[in-house]
Protein backbone atom coordinates (compact mmCIF):
# COMPACT_ATOMS: atom_id res chain seq x y z
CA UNK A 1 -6.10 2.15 16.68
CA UNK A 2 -6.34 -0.15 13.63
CA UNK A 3 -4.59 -3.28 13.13
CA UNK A 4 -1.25 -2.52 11.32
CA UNK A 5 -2.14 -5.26 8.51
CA UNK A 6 -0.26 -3.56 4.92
CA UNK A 7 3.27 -1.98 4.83
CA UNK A 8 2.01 -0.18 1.73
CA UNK A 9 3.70 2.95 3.56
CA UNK A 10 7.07 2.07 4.08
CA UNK A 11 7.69 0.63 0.89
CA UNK A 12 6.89 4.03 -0.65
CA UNK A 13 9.17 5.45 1.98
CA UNK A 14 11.68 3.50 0.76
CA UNK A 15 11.71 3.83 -2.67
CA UNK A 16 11.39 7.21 -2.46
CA UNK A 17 7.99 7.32 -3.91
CA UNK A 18 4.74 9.35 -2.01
CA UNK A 19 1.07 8.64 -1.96
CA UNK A 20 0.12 11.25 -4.24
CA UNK A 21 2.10 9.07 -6.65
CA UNK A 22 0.49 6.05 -5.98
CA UNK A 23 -2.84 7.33 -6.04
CA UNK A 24 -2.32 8.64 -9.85
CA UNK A 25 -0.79 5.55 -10.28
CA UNK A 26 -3.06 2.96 -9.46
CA UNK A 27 -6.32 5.75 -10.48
CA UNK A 28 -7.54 5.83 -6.84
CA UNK A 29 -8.26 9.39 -4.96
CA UNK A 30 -5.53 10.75 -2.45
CA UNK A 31 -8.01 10.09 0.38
CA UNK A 32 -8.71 6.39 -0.49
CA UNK A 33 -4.41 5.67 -0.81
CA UNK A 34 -3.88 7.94 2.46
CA UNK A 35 -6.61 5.78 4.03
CA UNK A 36 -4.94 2.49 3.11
CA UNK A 37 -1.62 3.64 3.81
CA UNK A 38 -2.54 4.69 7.38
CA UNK A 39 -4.49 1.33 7.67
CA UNK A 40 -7.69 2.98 8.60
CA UNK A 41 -8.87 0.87 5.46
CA UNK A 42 -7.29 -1.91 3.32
CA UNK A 43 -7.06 -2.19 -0.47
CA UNK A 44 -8.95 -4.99 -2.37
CA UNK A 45 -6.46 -8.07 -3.37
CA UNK A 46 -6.40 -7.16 -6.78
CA UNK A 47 -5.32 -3.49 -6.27
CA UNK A 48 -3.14 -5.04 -3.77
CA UNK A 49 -1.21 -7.03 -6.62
CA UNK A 50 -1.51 -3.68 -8.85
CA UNK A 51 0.09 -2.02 -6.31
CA UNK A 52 2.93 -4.99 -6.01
CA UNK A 53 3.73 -4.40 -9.66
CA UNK A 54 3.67 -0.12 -9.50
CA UNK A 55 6.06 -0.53 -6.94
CA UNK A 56 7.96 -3.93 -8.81
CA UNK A 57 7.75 -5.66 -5.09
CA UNK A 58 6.73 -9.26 -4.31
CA UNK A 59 2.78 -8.98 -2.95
CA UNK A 60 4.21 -10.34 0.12
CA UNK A 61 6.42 -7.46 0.84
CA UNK A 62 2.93 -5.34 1.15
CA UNK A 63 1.65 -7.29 4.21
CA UNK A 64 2.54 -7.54 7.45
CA UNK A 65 3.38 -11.00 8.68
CA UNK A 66 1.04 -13.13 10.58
CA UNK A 67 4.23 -15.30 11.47
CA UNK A 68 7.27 -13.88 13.48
């Protein structure tokens, strides 16, 4: 199982928002935003911080924190 490493998932959960959305969004396929959203592959830092400001969230909110 991957590394649970973005939260990219339950931020759209919360807002209400799915990943079809996000994917026309930010211009990525489906597959790609599934992908990331599942954590089977992570999003480059500057579509992270694209992705931040689609969903108005602080970057930090995205990731999953190395500190408890």
């Amino acid at each position: 199982m991957a590394d649970r490493i973005n939260r990219i998932k339950e931020v759209l959960v919360i807002q209400g928002k799915s990943q079809v959305w996000l994917a026309e969004e930010l211009g990525k396929s489906t597959t790609s935003i599934t992908a990331i959203c599942n954590n089977k592959s992570q999003p480059h830092l500057k579509d992270l911080k694209k992705i931040a400001e689609i969903l108005d969230v602080d970057i930090r909110e995205l990731l999953v924190s190395t500190k408890e």
